[in-house]
Protein backbone atom coordinates (compact mmCIF):
# COMPACT_ATOMS: atom_id res chain seq x y z
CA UNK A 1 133.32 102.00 114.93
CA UNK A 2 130.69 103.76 115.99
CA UNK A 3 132.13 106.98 118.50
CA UNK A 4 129.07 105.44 121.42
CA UNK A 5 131.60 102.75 120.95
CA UNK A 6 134.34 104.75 123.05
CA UNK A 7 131.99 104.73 125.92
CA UNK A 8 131.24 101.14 125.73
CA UNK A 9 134.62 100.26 125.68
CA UNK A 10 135.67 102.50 128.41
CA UNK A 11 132.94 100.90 130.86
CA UNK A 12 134.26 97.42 129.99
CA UNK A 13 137.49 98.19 130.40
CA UNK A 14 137.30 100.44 134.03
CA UNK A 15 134.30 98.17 135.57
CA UNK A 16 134.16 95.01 133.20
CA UNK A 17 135.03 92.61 136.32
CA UNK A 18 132.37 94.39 138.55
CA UNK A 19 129.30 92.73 139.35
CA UNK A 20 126.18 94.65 139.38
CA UNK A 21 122.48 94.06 139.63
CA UNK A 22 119.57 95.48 137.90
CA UNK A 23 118.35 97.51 140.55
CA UNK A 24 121.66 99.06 140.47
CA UNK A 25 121.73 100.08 136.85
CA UNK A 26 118.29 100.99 137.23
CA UNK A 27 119.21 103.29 139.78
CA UNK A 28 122.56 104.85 137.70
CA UNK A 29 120.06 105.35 134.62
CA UNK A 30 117.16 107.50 136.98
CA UNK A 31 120.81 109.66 137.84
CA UNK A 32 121.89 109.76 134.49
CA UNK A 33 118.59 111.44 133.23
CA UNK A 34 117.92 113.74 136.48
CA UNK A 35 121.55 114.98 135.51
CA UNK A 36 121.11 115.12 131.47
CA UNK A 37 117.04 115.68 130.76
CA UNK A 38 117.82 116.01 127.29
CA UNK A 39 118.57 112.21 126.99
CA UNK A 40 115.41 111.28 129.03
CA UNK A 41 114.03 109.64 125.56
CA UNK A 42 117.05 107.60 124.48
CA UNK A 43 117.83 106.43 128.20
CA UNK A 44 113.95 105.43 128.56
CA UNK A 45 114.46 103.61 124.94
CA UNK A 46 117.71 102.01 126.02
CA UNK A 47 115.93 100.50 129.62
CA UNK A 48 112.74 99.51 127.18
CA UNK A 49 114.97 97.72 124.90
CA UNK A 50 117.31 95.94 127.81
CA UNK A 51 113.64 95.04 129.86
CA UNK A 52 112.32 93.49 126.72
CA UNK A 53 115.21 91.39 124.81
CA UNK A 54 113.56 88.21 125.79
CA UNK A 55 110.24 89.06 124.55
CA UNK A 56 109.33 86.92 121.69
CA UNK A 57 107.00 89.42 120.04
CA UNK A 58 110.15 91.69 119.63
């Protein structure tokens, strides 16, 4: 297990039965990074990767 995992698991298991949109997410992530600069790369990566799983070039 991978320690990220902790967090993962943590999320699922405090909101796993909420229902959220995008635009919220979205929102949570621009927070996230205005709070934590230093992860402004990995958070952008992460939102790249989550915009683009459906490309077939990928």
């Amino acid at each position: 297990m991978y320690f990220t995992d902790r967090g993962i698991e943590e999320l699922e298991r405090r909101r796993g039965e909420e229902e959220v949109t995008l635009a919220w997410v979205a929102e949570r992530l621009r927070e996230f990074v205005d709070l934590n600069p230093e992860f402004e790369t990995p958070t952008e990566r992460f939102a790249t990767w989550l915009a683009r799983l459906d490309d077939e070039d990928d």
